[in-house]
Protein backbone atom coordinates (compact mmCIF):
# COMPACT_ATOMS: atom_id res chain seq x y z
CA UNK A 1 -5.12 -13.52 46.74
CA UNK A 2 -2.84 -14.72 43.88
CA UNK A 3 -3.72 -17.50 41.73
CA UNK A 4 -0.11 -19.37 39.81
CA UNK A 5 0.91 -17.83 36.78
CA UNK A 6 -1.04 -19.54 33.35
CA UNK A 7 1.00 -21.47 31.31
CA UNK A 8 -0.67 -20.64 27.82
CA UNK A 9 1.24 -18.31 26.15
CA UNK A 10 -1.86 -16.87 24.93
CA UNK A 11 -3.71 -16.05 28.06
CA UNK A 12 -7.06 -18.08 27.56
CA UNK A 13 -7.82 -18.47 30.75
CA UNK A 14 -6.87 -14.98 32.21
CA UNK A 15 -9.04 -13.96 29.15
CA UNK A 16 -12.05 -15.69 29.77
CA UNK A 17 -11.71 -15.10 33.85
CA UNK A 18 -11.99 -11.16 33.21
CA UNK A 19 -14.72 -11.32 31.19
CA UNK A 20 -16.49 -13.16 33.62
CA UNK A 21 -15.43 -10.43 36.27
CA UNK A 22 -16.92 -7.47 34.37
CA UNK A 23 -20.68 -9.29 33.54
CA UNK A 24 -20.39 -9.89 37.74
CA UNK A 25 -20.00 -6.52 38.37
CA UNK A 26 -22.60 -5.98 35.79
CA UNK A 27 -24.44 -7.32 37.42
CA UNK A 28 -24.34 -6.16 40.83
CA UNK A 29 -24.96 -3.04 39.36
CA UNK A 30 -28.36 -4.20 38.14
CA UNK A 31 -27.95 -5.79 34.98
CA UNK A 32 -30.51 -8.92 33.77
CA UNK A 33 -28.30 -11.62 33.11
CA UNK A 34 -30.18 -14.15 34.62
CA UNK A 35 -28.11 -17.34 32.58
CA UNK A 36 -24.92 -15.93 34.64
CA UNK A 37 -25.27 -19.53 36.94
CA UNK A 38 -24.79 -21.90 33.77
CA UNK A 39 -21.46 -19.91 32.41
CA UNK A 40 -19.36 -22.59 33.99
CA UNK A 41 -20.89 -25.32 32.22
CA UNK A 42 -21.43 -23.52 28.74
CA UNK A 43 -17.86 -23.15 28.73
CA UNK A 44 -16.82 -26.60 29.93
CA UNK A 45 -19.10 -27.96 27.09
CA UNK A 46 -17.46 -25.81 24.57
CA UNK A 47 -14.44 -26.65 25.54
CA UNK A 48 -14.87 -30.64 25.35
CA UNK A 49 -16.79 -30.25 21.70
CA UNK A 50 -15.80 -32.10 18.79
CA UNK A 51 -13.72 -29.56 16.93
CA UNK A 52 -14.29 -30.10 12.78
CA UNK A 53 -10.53 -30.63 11.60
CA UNK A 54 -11.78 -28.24 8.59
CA UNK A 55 -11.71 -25.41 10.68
CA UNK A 56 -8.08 -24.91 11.21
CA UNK A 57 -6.73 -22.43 10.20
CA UNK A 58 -5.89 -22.22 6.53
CA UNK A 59 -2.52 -21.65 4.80
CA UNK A 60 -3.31 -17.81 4.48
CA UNK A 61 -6.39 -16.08 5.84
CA UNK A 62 -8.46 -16.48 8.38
CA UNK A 63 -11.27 -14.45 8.98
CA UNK A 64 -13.75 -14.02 11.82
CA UNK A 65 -16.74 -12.12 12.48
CA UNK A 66 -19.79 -11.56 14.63
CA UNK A 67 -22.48 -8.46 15.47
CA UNK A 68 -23.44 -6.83 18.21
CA UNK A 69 -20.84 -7.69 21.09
CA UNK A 70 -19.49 -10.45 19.22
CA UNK A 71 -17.59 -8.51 16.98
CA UNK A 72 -14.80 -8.35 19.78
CA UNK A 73 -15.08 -12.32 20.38
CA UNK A 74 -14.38 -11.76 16.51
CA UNK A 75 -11.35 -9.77 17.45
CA UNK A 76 -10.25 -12.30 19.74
CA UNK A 77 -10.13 -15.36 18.21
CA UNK A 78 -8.17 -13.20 15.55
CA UNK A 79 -5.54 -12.34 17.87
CA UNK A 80 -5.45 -16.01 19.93
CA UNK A 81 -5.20 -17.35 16.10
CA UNK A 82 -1.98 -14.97 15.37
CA UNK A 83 -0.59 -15.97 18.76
CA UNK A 84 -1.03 -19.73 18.76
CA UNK A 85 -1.65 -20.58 15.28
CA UNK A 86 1.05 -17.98 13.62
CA UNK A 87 -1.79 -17.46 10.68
CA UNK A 88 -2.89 -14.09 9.22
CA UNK A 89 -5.89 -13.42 10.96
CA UNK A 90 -8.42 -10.84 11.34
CA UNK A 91 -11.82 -10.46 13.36
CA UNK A 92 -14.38 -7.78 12.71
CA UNK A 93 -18.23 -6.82 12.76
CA UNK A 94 -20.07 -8.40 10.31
CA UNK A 95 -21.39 -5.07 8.28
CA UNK A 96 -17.80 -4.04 8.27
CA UNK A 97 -16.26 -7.43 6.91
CA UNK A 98 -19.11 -7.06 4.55
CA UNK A 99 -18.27 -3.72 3.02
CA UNK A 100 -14.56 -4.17 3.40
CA UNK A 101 -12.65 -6.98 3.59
CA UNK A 102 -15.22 -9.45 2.35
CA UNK A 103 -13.41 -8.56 -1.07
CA UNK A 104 -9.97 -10.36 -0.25
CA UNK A 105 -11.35 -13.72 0.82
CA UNK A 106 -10.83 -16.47 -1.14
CA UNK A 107 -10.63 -20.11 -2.07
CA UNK A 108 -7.89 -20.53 0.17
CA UNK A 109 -9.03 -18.53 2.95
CA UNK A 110 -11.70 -20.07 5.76
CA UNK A 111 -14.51 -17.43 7.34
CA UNK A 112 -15.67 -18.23 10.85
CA UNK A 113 -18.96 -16.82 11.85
CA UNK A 114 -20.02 -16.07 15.43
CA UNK A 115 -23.26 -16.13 15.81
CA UNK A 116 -24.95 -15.80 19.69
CA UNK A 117 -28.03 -15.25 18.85
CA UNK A 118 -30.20 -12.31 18.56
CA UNK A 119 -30.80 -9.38 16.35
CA UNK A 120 -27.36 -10.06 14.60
CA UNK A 121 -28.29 -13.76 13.71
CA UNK A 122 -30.27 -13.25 10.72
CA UNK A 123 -27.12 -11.19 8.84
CA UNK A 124 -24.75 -13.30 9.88
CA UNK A 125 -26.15 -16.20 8.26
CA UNK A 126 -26.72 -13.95 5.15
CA UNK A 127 -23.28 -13.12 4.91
CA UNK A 128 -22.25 -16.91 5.35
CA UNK A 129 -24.20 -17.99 2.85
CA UNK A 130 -23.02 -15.34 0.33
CA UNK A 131 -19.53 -16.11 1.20
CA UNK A 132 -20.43 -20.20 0.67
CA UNK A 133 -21.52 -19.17 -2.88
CA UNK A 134 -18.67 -17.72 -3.64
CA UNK A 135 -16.32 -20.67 -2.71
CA UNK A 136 -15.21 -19.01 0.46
CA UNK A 137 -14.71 -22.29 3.18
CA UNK A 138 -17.15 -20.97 5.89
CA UNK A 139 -17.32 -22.18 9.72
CA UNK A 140 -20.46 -21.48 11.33
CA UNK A 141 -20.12 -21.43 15.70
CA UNK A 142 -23.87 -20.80 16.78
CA UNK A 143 -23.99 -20.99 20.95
CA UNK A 144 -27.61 -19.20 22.06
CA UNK A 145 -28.59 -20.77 25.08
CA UNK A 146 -26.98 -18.29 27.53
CA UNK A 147 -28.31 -15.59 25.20
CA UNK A 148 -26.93 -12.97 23.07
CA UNK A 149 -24.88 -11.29 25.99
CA UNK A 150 -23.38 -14.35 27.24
CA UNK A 151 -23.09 -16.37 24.80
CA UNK A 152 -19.28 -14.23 24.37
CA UNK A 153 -17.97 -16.93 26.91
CA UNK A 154 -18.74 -19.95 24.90
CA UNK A 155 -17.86 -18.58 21.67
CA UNK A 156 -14.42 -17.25 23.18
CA UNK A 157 -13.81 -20.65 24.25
CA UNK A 158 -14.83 -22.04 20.81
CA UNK A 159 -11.94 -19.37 18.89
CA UNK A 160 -9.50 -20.74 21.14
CA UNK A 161 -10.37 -24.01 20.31
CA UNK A 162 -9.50 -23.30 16.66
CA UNK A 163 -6.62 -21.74 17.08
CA UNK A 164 -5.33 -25.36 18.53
CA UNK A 165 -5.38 -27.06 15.26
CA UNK A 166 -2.86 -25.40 13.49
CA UNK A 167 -1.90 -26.61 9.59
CA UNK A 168 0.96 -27.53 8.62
CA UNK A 169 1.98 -25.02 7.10
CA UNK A 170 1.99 -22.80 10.19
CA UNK A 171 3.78 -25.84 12.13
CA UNK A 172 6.62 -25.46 9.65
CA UNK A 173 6.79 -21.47 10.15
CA UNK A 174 6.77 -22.13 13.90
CA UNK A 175 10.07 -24.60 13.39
CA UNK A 176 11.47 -22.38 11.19
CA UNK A 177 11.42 -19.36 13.79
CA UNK A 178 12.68 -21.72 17.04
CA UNK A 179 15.44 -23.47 14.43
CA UNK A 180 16.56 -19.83 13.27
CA UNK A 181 15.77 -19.71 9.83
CA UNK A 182 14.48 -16.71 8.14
CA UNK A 183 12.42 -14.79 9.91
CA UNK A 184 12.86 -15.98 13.41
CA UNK A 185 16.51 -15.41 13.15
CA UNK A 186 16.46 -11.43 11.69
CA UNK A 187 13.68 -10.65 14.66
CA UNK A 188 16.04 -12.30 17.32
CA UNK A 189 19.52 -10.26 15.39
CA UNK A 190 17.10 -7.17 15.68
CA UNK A 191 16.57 -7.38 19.30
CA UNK A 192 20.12 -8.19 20.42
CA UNK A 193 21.49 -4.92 18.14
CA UNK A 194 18.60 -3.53 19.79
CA UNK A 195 19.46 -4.63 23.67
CA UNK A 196 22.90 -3.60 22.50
CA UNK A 197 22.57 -0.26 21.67
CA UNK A 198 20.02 0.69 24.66
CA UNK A 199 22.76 -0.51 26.95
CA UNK A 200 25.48 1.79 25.42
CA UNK A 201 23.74 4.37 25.71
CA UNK A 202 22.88 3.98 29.65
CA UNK A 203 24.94 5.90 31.91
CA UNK A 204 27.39 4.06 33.97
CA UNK A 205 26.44 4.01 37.53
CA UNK A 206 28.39 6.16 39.98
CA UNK A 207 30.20 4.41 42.92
């Protein structure tokens, strides 16, 4: 079976679809996920949710995390953020944002917290309110009803949301790089001297 090719650059869908293949063979293999029936909706409601223009991205840093298995929704929305967004952008647990990068975040940064629910909930609304205190802009996405385990499908769907309201800022980068300004134009130079040299250096083919 083949299915036509996605059109986000990004993959959100192709994303979202193999996630939803591993927790089926989950649980075929005897896993408890009894919410695994309402995934379709959860998403479709996250999808059609008022999105708070506050949360796009900022001019410099934006910062997600979660616990438990959230931490790589975390990681995602970091990487959806760099691909469709063209933001700095990073997504880790929330003990290790604490103790690490917590340091670098700023006025001008936003923090987006994940929270699904569970033993992680608590700390995660610890941390948020810490960083609120110190003038951090914080986004809170809270989606329990599937529980901790699935709740990764609507808060996927809610990163990629984000990641659709870029700033200005990044709008300007992204014109920049297709116009062929600055960076855009010493990445494409780069990858023609690149092509170039790979195909001097192929052997001719032999007739």
């Amino acid at each position: 079976m083949t299915v036509p090719r996605e059109r986000s650059s990004a993959y959100t869908a192709s994303h979202l679809g193999a996630l939803l293949r591993a927790v089926q063979l989950a649980r075929a293999l005897g896993a408890d996920l009894p919410g695994l029936g309402e995934v379709p909706a959860a998403v479709e409601d996250a999808y059609r949710a008022w999105q708070d223009e506050r949360a796009a991205p900022p001019a410099r840093l934006i910062e997600f995390i979660g616990g438990g298995l959230n931490q790589w929704t975390a990681a995602e929305g970091a990487l959806k953020i760099r691909e469709a967004a063209w933001v700095a952008s990073e997504g880790l647990g929330v003990e290790q944002f604490l103790h690490g990068s917590s340091v670098a975040l700023g006025p001008e940064d936003r923090l987006v917290c994940l929270d699904g629910g569970g033993a992680w909930s608590a700390r995660i609304a610890e941390v948020a309110q810490a960083a609120e205190q110190a003038a951090v802009p914080v986004t809170r996405v809270a989606d329990a009803r599937l529980g901790e385990l699935l709740s990764i499908f609507p808060l996927t769907v809610a990163v990629q949301r984000i990641a659709l309201i870029p700033p200005s800022s990044s709008l300007d980068r992204r014109r920049n790089f297709a116009s062929g300004g600055g960076l855009g134009k010493a990445l494409r130079l780069r990858c023609r001297d690149h092509l170039t040299d790979r195909l001097s250096r192929r052997p001719m083919l032999q007739g």
